[in-house]
N, C-alpha and C. Protein backbone atom coordinates (compact mmCIF):
# COMPACT_ATOMS: atom_id res chain seq x y z
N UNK A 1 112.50 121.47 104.35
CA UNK A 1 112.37 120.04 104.42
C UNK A 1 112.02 119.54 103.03
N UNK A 2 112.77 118.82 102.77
CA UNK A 2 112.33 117.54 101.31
C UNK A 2 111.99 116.83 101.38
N UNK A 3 111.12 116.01 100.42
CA UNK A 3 110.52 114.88 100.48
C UNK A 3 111.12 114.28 98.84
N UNK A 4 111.45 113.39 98.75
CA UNK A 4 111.18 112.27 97.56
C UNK A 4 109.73 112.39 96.43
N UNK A 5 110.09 112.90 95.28
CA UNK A 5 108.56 112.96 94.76
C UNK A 5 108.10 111.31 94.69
N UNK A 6 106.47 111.85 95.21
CA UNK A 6 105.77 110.60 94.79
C UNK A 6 106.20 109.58 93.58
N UNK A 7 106.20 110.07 92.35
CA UNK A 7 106.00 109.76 91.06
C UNK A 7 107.33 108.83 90.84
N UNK A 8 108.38 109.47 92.09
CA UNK A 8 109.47 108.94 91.46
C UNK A 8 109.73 107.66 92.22
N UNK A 9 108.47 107.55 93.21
CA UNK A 9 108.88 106.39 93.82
C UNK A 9 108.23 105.03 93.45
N UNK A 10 108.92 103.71 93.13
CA UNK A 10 108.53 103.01 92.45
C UNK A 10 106.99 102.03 92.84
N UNK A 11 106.27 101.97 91.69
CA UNK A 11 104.93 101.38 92.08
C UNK A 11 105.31 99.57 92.26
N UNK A 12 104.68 99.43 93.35
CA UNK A 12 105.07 97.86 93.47
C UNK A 12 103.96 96.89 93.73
N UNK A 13 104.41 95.79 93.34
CA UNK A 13 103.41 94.73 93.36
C UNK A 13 103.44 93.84 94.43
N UNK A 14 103.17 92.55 94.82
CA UNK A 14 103.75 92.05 96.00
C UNK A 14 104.58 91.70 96.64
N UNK A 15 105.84 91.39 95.59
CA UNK A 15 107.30 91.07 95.72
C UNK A 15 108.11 92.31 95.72
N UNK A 16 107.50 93.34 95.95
CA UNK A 16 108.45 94.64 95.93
C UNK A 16 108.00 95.19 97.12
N UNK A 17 109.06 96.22 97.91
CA UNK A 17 108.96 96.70 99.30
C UNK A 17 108.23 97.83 98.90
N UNK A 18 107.41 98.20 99.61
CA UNK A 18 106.23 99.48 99.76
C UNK A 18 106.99 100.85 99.84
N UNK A 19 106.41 101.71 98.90
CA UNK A 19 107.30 103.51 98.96
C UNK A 19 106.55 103.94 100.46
N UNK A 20 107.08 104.84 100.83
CA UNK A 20 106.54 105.32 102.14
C UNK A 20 105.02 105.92 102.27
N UNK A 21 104.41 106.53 101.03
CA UNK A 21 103.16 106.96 100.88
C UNK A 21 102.45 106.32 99.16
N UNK A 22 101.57 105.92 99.09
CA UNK A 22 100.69 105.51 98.40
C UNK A 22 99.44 105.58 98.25
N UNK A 23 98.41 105.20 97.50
CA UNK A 23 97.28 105.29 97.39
C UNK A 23 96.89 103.47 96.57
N UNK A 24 96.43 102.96 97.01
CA UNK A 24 95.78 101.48 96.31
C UNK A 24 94.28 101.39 96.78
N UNK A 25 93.74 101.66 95.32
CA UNK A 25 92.32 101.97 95.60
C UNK A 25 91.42 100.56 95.62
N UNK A 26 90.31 100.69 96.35
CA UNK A 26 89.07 99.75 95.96
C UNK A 26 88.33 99.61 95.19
N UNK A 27 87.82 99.26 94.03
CA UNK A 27 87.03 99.24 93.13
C UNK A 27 85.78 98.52 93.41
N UNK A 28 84.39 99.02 93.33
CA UNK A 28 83.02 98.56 93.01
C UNK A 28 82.34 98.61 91.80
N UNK A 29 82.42 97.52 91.16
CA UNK A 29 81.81 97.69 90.37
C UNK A 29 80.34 96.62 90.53
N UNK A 30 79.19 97.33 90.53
CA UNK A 30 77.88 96.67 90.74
C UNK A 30 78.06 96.25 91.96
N UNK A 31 77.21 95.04 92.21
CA UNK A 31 77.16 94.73 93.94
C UNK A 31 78.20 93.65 93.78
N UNK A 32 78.01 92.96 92.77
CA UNK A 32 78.91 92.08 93.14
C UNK A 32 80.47 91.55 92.85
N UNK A 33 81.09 92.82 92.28
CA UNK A 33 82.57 92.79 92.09
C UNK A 33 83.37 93.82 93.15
N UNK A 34 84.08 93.41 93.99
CA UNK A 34 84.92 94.34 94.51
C UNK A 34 86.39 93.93 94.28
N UNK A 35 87.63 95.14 93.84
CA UNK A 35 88.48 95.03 93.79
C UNK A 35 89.54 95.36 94.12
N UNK A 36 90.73 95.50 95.36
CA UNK A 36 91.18 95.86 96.03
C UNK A 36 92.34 95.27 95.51
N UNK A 37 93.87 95.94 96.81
CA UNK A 37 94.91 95.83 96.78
C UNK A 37 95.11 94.05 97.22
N UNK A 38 94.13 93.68 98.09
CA UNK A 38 94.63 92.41 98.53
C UNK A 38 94.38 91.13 97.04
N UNK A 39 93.43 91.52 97.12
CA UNK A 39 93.26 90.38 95.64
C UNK A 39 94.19 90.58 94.32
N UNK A 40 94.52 91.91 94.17
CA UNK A 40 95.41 91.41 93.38
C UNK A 40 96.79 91.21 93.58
N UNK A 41 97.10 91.52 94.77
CA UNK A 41 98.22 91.05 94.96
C UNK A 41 97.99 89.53 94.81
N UNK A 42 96.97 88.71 95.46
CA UNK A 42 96.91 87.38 95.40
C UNK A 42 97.49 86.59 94.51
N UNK A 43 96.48 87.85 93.24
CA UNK A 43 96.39 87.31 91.60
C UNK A 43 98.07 87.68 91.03
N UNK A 44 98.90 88.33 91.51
CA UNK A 44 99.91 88.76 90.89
C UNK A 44 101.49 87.84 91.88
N UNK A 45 100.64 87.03 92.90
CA UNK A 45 101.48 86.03 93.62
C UNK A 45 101.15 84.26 92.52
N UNK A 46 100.01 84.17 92.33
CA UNK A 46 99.24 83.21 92.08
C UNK A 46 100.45 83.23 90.47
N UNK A 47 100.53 84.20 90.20
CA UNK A 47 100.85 84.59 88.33
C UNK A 47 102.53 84.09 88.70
N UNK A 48 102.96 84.66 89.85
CA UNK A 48 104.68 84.43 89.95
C UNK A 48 105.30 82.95 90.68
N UNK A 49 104.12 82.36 91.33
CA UNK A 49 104.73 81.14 91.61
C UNK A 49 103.97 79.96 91.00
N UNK A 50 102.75 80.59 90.59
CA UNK A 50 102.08 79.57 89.76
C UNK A 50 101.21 78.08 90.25
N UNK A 51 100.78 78.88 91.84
CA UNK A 51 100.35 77.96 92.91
C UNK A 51 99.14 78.84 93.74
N UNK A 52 97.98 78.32 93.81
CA UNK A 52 97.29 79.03 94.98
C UNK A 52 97.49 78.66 96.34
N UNK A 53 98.11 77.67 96.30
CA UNK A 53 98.45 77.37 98.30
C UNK A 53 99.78 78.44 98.38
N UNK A 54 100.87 77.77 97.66
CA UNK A 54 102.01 78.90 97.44
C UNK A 54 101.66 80.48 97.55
N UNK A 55 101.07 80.76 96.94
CA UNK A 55 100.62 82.30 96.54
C UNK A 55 100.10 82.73 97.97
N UNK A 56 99.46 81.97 98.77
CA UNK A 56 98.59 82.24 100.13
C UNK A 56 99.56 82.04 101.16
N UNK A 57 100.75 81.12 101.25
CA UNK A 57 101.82 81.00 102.16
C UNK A 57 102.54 82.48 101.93
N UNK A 58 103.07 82.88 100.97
CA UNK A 58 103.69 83.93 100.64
C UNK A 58 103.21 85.08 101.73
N UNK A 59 101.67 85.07 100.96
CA UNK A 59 100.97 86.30 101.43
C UNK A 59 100.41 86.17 103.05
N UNK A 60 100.70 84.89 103.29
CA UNK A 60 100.13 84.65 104.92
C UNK A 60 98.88 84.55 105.15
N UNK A 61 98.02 84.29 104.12
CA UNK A 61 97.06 83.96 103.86
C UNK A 61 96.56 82.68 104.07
N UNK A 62 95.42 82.51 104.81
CA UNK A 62 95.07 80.96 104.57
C UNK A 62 94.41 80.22 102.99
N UNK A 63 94.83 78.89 103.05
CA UNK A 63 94.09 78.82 101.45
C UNK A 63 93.41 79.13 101.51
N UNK A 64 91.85 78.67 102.36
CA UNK A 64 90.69 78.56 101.95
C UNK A 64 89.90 80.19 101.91
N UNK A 65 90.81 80.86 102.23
CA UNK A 65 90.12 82.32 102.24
C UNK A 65 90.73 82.95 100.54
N UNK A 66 91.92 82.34 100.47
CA UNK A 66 92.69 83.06 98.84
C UNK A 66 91.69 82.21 97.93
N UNK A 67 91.39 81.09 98.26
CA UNK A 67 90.28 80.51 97.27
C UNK A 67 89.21 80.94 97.07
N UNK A 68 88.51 81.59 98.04
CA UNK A 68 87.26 82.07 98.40
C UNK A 68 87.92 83.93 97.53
N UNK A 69 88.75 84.26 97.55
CA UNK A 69 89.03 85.93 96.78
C UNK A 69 88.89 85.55 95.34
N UNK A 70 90.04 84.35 95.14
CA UNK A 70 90.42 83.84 93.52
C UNK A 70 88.65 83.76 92.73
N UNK A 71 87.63 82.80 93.88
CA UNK A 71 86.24 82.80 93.07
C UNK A 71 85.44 83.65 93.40
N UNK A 72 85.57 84.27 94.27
CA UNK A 72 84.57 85.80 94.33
C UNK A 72 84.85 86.30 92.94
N UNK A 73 86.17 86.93 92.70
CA UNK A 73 86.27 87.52 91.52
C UNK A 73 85.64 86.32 89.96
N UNK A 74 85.99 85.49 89.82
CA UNK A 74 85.30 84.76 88.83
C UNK A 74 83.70 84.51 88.81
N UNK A 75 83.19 84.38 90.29
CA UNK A 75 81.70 84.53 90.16
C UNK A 75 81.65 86.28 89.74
N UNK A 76 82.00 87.16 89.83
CA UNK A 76 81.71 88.18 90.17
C UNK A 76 81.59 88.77 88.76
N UNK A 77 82.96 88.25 87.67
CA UNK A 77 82.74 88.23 86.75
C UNK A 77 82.41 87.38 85.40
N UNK A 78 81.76 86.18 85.88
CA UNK A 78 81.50 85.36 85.03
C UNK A 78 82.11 84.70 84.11
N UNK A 79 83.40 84.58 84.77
CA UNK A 79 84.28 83.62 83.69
C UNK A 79 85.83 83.41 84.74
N UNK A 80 86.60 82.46 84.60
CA UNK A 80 87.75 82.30 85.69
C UNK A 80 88.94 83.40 85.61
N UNK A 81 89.21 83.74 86.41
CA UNK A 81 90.30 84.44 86.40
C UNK A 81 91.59 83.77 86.42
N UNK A 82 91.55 82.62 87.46
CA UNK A 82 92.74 81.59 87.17
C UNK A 82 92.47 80.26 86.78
N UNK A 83 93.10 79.40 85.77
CA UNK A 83 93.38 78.27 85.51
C UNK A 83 93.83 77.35 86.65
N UNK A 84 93.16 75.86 87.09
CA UNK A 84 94.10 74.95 88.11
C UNK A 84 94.24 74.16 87.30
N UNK A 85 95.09 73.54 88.12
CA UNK A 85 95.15 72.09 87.13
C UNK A 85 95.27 71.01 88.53
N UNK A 86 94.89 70.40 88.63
CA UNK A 86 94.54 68.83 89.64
C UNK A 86 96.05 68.56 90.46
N UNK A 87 96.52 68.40 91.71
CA UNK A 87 97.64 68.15 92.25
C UNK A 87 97.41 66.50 91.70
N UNK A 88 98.56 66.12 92.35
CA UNK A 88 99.12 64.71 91.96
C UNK A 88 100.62 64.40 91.51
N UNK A 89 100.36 63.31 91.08
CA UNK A 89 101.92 63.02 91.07
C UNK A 89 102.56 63.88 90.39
N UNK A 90 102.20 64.43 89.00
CA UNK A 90 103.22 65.25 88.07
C UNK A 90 103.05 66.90 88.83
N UNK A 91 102.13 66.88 89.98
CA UNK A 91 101.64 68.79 90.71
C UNK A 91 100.59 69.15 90.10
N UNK A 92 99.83 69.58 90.61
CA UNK A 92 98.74 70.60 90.26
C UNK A 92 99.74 72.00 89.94
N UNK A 93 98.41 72.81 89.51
CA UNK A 93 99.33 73.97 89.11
C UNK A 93 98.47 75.35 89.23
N UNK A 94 98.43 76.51 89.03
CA UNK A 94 97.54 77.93 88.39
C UNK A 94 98.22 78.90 87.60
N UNK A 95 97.16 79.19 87.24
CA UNK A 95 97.82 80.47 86.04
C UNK A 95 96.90 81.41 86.25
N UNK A 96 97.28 82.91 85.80
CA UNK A 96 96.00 83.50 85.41
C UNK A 96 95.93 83.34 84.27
N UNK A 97 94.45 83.70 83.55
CA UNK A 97 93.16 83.37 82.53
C UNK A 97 94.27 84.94 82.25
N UNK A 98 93.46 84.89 80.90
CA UNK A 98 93.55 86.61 80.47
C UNK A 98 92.61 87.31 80.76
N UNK A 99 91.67 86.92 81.42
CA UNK A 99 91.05 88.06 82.33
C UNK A 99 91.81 88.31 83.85
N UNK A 100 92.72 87.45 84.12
CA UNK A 100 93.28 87.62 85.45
C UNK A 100 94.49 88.52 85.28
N UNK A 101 94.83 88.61 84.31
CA UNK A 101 96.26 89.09 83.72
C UNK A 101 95.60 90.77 83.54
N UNK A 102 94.32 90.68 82.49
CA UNK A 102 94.10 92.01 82.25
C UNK A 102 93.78 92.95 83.66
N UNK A 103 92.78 91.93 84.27
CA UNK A 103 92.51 92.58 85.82
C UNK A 103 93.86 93.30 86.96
N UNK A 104 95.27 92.26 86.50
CA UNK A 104 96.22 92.72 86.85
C UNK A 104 96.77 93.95 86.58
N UNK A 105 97.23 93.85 85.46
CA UNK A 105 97.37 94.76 84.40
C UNK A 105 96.84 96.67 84.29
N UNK A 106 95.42 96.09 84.32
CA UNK A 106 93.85 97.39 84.83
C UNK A 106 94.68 98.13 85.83
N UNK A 107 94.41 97.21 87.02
CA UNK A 107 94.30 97.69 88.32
C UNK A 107 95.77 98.61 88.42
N UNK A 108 97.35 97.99 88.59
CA UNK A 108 98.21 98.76 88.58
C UNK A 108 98.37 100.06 87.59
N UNK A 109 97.36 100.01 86.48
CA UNK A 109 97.68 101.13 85.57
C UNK A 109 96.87 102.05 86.11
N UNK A 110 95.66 101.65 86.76
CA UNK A 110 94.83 102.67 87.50
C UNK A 110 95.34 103.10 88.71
N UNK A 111 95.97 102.58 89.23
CA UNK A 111 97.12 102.77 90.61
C UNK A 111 98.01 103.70 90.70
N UNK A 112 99.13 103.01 89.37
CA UNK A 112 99.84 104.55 88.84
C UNK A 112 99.71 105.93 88.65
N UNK A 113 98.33 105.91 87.98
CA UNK A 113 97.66 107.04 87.12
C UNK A 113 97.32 108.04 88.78
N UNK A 114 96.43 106.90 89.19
CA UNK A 114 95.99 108.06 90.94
C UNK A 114 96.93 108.39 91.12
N UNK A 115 98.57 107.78 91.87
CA UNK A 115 99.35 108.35 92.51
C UNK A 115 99.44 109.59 91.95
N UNK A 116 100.34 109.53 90.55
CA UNK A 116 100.98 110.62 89.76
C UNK A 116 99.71 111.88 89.98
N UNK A 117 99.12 111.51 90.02
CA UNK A 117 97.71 112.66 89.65
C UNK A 117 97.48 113.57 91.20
N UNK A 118 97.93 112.47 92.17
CA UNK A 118 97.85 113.23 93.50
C UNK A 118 99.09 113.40 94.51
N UNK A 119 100.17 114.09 93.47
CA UNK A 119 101.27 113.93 93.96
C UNK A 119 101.06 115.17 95.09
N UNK A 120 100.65 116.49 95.11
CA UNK A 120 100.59 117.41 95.82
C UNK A 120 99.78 116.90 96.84
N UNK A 121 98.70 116.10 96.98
CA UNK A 121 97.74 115.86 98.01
C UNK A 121 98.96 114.95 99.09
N UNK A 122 99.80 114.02 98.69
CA UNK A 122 100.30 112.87 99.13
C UNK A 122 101.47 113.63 100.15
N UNK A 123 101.81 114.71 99.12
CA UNK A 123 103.23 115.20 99.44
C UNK A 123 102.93 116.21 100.73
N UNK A 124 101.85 116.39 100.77
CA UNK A 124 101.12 117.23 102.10
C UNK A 124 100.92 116.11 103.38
N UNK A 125 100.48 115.01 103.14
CA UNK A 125 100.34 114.33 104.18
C UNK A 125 101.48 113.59 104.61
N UNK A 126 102.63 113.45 103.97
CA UNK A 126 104.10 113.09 104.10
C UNK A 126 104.41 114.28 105.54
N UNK A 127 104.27 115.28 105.06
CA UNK A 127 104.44 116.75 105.65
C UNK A 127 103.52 116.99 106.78
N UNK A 128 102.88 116.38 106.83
CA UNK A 128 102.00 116.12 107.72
C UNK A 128 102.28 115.29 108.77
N UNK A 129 102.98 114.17 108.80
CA UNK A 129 103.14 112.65 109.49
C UNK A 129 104.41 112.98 109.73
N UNK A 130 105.47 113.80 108.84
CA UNK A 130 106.58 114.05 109.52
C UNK A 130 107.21 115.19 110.69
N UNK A 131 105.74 116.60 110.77
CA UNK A 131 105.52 117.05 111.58
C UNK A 131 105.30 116.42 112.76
N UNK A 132 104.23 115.52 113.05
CA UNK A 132 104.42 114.98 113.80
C UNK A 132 105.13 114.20 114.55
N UNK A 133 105.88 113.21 113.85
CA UNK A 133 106.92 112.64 114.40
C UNK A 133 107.92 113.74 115.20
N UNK A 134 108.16 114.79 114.42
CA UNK A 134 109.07 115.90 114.87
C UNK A 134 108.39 116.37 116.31
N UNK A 135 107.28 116.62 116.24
CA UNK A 135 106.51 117.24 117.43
C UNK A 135 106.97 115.78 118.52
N UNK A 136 106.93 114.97 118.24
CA UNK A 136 106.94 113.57 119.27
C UNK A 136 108.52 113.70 119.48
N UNK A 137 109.21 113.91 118.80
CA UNK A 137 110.67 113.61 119.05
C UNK A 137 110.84 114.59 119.92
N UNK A 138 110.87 116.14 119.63
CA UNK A 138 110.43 117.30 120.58
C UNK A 138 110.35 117.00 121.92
N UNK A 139 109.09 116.22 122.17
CA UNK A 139 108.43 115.91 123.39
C UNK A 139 109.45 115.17 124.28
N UNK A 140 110.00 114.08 123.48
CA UNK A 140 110.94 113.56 123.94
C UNK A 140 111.86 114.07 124.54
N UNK A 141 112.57 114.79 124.24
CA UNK A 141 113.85 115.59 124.29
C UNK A 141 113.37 116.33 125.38
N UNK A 142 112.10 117.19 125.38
CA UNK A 142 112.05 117.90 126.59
C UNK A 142 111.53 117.50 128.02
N UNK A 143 110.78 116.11 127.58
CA UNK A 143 110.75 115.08 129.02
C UNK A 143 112.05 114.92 129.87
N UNK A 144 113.23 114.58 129.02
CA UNK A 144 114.43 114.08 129.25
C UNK A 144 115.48 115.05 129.86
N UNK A 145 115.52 115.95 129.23
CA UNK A 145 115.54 117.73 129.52
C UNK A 145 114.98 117.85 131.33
N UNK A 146 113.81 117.98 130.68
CA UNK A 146 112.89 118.03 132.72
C UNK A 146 113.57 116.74 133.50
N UNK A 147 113.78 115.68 133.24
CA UNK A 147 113.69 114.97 134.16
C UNK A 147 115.62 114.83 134.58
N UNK A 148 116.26 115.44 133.65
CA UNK A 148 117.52 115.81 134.23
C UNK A 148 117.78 117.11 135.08
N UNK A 149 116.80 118.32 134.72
CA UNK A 149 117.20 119.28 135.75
C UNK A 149 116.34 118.84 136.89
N UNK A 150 115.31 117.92 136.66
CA UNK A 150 114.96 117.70 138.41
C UNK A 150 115.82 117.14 139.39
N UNK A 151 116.62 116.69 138.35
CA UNK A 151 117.82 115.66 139.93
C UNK A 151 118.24 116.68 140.63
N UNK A 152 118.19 118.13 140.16
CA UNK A 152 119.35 119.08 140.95
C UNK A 152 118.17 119.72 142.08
């Protein structure tokens, strides 16, 4: 049986479809920064349409909770991660800060680095999940099996 190496499968951000196995870690730093897959995807929706309501429709997110991630992280680190600018007639708008960009930036390079690093761990639990399925398909087949020689 083969599998696809990890490494070769592409790392994606929110606008890209998910490889079949991954790792997207959480980060703590002190009590009051946590950093996960959901926020930056936020921050890397927020960066491509250049909207926090937008960025939260995308993600299916309600605003007031993507607002509440966008300033956790800026309280958390003491300075904004994204730029607004006021709706109105000409639109409001967001950007990320260059701390939102670097935080972007960080996080997927630390993302990368795990996968590649645990390609043997990943490639076991692939092997793992596809045993099973096999064992379930199995099962199948021999339910179907029994329940045709019972007609006789």
């Amino acid at each position: 049986m083969s599998f696809p190496k990890v490494s070769s499968l592409p790392m994606t951000s929110a606008n890209e479809p998910a490889p079949s196995i991954r790792i997207r870690p959480r980060i703590y730093i002190g009590k009051n920064i946590a950093l996960g897959p959901g926020k930056i995807d936020l921050l890397e929706m927020v960066d491509k349409t250049r909207s926090i309501s937008a960025a939260a429709r995308a993600l299916g997110v309600p605003y007031k909770k993507a607002w509440l991630l966008i300033d956790s992280l800026s309280q958390g680190f003491g300075r904004p991660v994204v730029d607004t600018a006021t709706g109105g007639k000409g639109g409001g708008g967001a950007r990320l800060t260059p701390l939102g960009q670097e935080l972007v930036s960080r996080y997927v390079a630390l993302e990368q680095r795990i996968n590649a690093a645990s390609e043997a761990e990943l490639q076991a639990l692939v092997a793992l999940a596809d045993l099973f399925f096999q064992v379930v398909a199995l099962h199948g087949a021999f339910l179907a099996l029994h329940a045709s020689l019972c007609r006789f």
